[in-house]
C-alpha atoms as a PDB file:
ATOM      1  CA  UNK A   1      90.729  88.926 105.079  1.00  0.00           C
ATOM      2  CA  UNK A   2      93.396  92.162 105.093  1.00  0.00           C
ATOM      3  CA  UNK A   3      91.975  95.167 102.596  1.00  0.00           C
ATOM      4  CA  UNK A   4      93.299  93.763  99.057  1.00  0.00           C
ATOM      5  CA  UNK A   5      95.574  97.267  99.157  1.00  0.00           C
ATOM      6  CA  UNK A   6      97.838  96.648 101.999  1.00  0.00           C
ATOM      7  CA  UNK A   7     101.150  95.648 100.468  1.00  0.00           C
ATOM      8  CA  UNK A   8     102.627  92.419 101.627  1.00  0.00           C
ATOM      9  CA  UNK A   9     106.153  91.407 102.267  1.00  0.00           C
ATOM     10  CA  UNK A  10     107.469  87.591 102.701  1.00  0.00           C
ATOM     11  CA  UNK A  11     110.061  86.921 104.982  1.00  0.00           C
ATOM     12  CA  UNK A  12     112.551  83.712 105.216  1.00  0.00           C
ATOM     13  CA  UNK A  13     114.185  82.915 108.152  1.00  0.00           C
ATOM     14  CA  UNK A  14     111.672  85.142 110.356  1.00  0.00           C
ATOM     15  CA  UNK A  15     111.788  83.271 113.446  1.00  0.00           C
ATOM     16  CA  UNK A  16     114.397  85.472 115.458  1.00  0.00           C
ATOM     17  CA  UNK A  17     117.235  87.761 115.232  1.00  0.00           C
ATOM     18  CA  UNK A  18     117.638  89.262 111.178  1.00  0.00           C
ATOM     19  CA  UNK A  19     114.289  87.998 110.460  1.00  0.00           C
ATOM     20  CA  UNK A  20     112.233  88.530 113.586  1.00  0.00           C
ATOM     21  CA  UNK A  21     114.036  92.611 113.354  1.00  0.00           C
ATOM     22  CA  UNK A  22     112.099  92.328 109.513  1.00  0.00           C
ATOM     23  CA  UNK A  23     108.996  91.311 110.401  1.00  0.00           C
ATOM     24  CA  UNK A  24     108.754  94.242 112.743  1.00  0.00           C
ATOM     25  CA  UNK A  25     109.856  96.669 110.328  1.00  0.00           C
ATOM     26  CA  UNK A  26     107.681  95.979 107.966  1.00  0.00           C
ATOM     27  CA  UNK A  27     104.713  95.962 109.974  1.00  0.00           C
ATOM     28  CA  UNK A  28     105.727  99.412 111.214  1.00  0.00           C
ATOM     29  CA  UNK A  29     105.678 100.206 107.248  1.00  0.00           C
ATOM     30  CA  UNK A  30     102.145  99.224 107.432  1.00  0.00           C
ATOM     31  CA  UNK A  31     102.756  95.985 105.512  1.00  0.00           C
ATOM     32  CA  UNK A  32     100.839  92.918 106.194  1.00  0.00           C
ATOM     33  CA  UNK A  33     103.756  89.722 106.589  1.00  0.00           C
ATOM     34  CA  UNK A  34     104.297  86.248 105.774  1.00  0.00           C
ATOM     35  CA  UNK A  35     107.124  85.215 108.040  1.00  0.00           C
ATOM     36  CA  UNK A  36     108.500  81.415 107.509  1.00  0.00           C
ATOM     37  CA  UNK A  37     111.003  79.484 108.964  1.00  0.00           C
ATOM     38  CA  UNK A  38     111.487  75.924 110.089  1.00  0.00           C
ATOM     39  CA  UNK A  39     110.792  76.234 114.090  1.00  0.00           C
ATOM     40  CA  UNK A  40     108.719  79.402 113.749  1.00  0.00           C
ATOM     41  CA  UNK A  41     105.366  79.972 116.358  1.00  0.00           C
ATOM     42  CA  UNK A  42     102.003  81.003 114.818  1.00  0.00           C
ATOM     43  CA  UNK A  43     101.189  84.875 115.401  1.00  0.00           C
ATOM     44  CA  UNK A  44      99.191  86.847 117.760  1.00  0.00           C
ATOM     45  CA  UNK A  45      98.752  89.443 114.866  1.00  0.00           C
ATOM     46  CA  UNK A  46      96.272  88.948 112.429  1.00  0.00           C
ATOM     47  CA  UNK A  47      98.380  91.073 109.873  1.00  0.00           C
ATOM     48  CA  UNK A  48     101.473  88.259 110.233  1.00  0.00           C
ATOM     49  CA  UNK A  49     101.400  84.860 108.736  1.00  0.00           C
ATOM     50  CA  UNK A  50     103.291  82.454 110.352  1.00  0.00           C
ATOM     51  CA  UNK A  51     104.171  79.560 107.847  1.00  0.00           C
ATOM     52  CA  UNK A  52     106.683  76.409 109.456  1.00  0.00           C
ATOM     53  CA  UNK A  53     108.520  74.689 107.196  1.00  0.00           C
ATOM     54  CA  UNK A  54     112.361  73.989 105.857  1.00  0.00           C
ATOM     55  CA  UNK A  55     112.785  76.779 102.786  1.00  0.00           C
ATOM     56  CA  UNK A  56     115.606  74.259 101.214  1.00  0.00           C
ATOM     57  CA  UNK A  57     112.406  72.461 100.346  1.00  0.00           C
ATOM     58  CA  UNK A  58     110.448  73.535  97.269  1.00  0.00           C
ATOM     59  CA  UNK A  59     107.225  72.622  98.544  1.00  0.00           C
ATOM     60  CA  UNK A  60     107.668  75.163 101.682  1.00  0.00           C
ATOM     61  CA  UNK A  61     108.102  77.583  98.840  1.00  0.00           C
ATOM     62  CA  UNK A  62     104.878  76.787  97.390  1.00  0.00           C
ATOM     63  CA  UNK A  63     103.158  76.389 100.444  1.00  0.00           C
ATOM     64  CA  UNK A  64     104.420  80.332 101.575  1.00  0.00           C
ATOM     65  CA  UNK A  65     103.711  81.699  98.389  1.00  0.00           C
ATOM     66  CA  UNK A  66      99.850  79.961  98.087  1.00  0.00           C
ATOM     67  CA  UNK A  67      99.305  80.997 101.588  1.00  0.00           C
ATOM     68  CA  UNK A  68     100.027  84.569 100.923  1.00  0.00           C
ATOM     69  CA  UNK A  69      97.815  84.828  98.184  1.00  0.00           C
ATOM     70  CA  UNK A  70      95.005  82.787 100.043  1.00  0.00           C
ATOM     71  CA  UNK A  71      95.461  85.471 103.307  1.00  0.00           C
ATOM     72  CA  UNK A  72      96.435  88.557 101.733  1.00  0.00           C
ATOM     73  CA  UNK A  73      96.077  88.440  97.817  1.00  0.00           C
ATOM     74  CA  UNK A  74      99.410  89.719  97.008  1.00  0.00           C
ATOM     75  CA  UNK A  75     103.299  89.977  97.585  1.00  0.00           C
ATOM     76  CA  UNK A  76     104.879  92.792  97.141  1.00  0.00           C
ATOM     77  CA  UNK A  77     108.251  92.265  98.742  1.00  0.00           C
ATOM     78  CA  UNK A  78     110.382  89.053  99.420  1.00  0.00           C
ATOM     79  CA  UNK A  79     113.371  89.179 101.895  1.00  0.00           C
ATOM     80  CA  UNK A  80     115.596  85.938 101.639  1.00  0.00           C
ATOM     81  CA  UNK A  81     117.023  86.249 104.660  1.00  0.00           C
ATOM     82  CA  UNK A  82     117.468  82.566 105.451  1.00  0.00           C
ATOM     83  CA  UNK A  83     121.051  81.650 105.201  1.00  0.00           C
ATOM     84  CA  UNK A  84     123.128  78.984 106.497  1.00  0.00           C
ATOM     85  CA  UNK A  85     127.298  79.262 107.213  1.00  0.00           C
ATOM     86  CA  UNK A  86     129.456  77.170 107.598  1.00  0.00           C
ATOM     87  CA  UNK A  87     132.886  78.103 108.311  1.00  0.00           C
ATOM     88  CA  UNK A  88     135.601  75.506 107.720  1.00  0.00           C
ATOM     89  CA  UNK A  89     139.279  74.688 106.207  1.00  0.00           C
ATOM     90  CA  UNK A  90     137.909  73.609 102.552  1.00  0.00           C
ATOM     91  CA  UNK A  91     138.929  70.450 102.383  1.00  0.00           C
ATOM     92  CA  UNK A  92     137.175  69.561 105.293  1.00  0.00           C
ATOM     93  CA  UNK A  93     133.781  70.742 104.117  1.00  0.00           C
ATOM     94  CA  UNK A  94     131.525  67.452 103.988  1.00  0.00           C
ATOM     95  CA  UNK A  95     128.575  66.254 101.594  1.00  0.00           C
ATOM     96  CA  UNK A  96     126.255  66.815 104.144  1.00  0.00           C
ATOM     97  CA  UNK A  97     127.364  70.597 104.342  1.00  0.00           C
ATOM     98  CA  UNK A  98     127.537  71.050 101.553  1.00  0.00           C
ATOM     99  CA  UNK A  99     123.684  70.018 100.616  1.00  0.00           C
ATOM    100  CA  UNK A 100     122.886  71.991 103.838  1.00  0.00           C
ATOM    101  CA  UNK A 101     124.183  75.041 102.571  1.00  0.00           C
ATOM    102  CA  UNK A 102     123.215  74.798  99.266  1.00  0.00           C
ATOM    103  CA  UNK A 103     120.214  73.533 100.179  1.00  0.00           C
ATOM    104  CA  UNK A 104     119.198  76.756 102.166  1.00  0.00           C
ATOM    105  CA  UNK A 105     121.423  80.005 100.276  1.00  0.00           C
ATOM    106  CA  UNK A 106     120.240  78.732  96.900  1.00  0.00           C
ATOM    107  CA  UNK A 107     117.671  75.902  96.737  1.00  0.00           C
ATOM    108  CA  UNK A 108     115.935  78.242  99.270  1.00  0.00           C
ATOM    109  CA  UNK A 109     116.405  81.290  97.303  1.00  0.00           C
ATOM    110  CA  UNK A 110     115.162  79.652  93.916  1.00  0.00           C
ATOM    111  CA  UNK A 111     111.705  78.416  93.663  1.00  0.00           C
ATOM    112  CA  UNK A 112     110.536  81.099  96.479  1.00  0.00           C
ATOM    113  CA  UNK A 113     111.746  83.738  94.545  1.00  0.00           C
ATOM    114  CA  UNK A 114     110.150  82.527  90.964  1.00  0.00           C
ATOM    115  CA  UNK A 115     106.917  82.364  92.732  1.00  0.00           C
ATOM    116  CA  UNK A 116     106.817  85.737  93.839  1.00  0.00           C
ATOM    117  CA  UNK A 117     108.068  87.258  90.884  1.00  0.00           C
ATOM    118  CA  UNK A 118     105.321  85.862  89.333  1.00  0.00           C
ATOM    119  CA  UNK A 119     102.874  87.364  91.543  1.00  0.00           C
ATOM    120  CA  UNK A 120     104.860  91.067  91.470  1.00  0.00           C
ATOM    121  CA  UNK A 121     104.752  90.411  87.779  1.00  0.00           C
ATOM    122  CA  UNK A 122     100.638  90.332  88.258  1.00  0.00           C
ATOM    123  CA  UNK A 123     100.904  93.624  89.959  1.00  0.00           C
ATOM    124  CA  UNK A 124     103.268  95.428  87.948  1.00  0.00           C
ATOM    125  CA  UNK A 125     105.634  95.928  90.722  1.00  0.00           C
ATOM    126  CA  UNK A 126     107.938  94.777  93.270  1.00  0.00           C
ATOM    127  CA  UNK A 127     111.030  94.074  94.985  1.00  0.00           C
ATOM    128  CA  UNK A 128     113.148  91.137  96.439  1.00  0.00           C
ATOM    129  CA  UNK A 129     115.840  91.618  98.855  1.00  0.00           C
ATOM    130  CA  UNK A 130     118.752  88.943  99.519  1.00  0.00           C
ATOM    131  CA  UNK A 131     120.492  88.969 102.549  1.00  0.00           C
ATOM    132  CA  UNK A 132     124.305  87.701 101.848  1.00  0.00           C
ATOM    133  CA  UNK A 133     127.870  88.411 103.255  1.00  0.00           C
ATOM    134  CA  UNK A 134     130.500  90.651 102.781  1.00  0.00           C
ATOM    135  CA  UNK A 135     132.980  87.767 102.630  1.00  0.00           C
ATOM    136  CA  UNK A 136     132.018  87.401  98.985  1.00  0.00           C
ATOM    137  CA  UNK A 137     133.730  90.534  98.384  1.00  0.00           C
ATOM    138  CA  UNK A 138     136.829  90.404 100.727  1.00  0.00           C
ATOM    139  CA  UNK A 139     137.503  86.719 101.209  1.00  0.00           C
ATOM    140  CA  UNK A 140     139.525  86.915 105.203  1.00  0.00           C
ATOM    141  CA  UNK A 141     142.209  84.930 105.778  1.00  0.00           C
ATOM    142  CA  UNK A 142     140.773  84.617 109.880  1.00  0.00           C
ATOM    143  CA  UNK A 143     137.451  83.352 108.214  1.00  0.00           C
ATOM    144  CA  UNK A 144     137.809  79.862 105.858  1.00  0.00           C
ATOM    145  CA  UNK A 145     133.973  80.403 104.119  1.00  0.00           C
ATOM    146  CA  UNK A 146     134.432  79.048 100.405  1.00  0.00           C
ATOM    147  CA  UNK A 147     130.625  77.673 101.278  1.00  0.00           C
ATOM    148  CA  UNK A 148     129.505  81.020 101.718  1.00  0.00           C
ATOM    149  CA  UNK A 149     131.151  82.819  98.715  1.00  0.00           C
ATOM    150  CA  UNK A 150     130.168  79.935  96.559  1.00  0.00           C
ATOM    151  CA  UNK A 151     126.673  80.158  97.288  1.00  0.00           C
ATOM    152  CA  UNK A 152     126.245  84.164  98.591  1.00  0.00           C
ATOM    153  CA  UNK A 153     128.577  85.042  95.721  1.00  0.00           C
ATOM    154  CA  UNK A 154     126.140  83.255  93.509  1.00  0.00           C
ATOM    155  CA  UNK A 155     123.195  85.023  95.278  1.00  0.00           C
ATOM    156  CA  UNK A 156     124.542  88.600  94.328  1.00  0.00           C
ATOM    157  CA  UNK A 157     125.087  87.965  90.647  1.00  0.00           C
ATOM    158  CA  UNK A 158     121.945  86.713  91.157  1.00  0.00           C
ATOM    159  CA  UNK A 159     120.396  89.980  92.359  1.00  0.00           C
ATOM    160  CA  UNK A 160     122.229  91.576  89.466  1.00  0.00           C
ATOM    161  CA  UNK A 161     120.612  89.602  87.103  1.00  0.00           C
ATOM    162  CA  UNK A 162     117.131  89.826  88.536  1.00  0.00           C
ATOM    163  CA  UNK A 163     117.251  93.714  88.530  1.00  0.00           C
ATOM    164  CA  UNK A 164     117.872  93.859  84.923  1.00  0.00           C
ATOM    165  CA  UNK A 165     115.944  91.259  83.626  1.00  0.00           C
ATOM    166  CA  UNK A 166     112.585  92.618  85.329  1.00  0.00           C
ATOM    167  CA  UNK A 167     113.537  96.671  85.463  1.00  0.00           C
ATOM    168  CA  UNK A 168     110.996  97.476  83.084  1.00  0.00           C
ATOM    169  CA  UNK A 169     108.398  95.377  84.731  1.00  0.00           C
ATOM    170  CA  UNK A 170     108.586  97.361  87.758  1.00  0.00           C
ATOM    171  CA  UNK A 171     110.457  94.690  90.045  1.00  0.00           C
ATOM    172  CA  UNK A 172     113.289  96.235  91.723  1.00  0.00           C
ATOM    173  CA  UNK A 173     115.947  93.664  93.074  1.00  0.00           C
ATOM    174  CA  UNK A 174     118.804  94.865  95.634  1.00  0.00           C
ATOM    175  CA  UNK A 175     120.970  93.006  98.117  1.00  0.00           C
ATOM    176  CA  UNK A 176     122.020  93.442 101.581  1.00  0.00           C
ATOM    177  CA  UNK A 177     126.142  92.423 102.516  1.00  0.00           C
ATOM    178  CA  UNK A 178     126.475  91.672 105.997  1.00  0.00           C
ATOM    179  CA  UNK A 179     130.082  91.503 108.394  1.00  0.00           C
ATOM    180  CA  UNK A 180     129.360  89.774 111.295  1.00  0.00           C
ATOM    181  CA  UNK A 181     125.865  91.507 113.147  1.00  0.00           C
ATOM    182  CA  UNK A 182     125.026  90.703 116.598  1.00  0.00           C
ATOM    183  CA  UNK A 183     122.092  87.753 117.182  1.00  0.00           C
ATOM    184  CA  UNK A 184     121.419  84.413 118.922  1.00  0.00           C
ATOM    185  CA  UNK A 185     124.123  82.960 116.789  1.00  0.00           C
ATOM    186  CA  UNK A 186     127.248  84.435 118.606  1.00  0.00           C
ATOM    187  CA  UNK A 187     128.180  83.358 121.685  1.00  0.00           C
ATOM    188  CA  UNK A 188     129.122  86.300 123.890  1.00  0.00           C
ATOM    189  CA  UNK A 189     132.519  84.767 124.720  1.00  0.00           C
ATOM    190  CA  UNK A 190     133.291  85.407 121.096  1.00  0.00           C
ATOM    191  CA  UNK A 191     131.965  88.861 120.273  1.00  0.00           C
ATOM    192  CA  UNK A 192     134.991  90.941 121.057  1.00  0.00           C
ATOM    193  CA  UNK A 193     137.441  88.843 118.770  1.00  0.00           C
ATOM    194  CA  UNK A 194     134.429  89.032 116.620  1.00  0.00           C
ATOM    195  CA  UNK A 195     134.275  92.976 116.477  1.00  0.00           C
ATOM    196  CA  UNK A 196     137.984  92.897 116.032  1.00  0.00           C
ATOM    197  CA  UNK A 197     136.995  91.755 112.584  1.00  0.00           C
ATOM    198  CA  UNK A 198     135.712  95.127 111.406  1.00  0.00           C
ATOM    199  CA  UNK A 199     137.364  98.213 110.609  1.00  0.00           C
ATOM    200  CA  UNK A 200     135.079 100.024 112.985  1.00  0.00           C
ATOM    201  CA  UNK A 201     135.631  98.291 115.952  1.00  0.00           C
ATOM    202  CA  UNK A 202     132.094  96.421 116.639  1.00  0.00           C
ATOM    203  CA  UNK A 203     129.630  94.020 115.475  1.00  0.00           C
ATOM    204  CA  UNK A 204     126.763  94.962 113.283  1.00  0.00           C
ATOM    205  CA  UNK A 205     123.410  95.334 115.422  1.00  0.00           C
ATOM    206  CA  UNK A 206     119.759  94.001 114.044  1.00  0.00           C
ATOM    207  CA  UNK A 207     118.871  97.959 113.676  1.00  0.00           C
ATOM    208  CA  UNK A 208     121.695  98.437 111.326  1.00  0.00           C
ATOM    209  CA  UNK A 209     120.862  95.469 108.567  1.00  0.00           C
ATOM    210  CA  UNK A 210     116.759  96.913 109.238  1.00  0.00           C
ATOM    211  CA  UNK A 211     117.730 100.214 108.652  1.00  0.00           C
ATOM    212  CA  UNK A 212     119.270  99.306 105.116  1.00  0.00           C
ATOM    213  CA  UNK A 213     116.646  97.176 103.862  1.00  0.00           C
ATOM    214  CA  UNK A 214     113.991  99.457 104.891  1.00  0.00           C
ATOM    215  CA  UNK A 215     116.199 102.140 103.030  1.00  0.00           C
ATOM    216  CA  UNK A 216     115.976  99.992 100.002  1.00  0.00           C
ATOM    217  CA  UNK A 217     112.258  99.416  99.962  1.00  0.00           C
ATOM    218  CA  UNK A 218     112.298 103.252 100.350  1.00  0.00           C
ATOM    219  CA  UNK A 219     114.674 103.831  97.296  1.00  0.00           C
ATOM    220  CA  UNK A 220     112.622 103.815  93.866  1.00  0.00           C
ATOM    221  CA  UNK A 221     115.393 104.790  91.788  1.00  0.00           C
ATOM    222  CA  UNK A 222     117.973 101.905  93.461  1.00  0.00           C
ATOM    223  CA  UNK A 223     118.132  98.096  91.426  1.00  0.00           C
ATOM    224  CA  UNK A 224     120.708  95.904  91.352  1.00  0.00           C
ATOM    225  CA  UNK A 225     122.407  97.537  94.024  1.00  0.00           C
ATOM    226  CA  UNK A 226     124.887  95.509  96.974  1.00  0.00           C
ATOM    227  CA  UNK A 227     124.582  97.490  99.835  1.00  0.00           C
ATOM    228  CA  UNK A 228     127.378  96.996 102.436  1.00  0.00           C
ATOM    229  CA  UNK A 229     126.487  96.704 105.774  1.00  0.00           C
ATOM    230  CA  UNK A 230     129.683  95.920 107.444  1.00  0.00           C
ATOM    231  CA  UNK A 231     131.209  97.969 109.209  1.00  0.00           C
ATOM    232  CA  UNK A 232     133.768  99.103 106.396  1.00  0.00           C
ATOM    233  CA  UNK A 233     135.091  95.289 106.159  1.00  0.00           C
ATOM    234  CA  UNK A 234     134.683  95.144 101.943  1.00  0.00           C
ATOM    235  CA  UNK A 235     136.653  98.486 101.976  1.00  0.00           C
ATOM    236  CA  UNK A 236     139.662  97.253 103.357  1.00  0.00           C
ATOM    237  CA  UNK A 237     141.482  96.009 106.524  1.00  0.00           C
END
């Protein structure tokens, strides 16, 4: 059993790229981890909890959130950086993706997130982290993602919300907007049409969307803030 002082951070989608980058970070912050996500291989470090399971299911929620307690005692940090897109013509979008990416951006956002309020709530402190997508703020006409802004979109007012409702409780709540950032997901043969997409010429790198949320669980004084991490896309084209 960790020292009942070492703070604790959950993290969704932990299993590679984003998510693997957080775990790492935070661990370097000194932070003991719960890292979940559906394929996700137990730990060699006693300071990171590995939990498998699908985070569109409540009960993944409550088995993350019960293991952290049991392990660690606390949470002091949740990163919902599990996040499915879809990118499609709208009226081609079916059923099925639409409960898939509902099911993950906002199901898997929900019940995760009450559950460690709660516990921050115990502690008098805290701070959740969502990681969503610039496209919310700059729709692209090379980039059909009315999935994404419905349910991203939805996240941010979210955050908004959160960071008011619990700013006197000591529960900070900030948000992280991605363009496109370079991981397992992109195909090499795509990623120069894919930096093409940003103002700056390249794709976003792990380090830079690490660098932010670290920055934000740095920042005392920062709450219901959207940070932009994308390489000047929601600024113009």
């Amino acid at each position: 059993m960790s020292s009942p002082e070492k703070k604790v951070a959950v993290i969704t989608g932990a299993s590679q790229g984003i998510g693997a980058g957080l775990v790492d970070a935070y661990r370097k912050l000194g932070y003991a981890v719960v890292a979940t996500s559906r394929g996700i291989a137990p730990s060699q470090d006693p300071d990171v909890l590995a939990v498998r399971g699908d985070i569109a299911d409540p009960a993944t929620a409550e088995r993350v959130a019960s293991a952290a307690v049991e392990r660690f005692g606390r949470i002091d940090t949740l990163v919902n950086n599990a996040g499915l897109f879809v990118s499609k013509p709208f009226h081609e979008y079916t059923q099925a993706d639409y409960d898939a990416v509902t099911g993950v951006n906002l199901t898997g956002f929900f019940r995760i997130t009450q559950l460690a309020v709660e516990r921050m709530l115990a502690l008098g402190a805290g701070h959740v982290v969502q990681i969503t997508t610039s496209l919310v703020d700059h729709a692209s006409s090379a980039v059909p993602s009315v999935l994404a802004s419905l349910t991203k979109g939805g996240l941010q007012s979210a955050t908004k919300s959160l960071a008011i409702e619990y700013a006197t409780r000591g529960i900070r709540s900030n948000a992280v907007a991605l363009g496109i950032i370079r991981t397992p997901m992109h195909g090499e043969e795509h990623q120069e049409s894919l930096a093409r997409l940003h103002p700056v010429g390249r794709m976003g790198e792990v380090s830079d969307v690490v660098d932010a949320v670290v920055y934000l669980e740095n920042a005392p004084f920062v709450t219901g803030e959207i940070l932009h991490v994308d390489g000047g896309q929601s600024a113009g084209h």
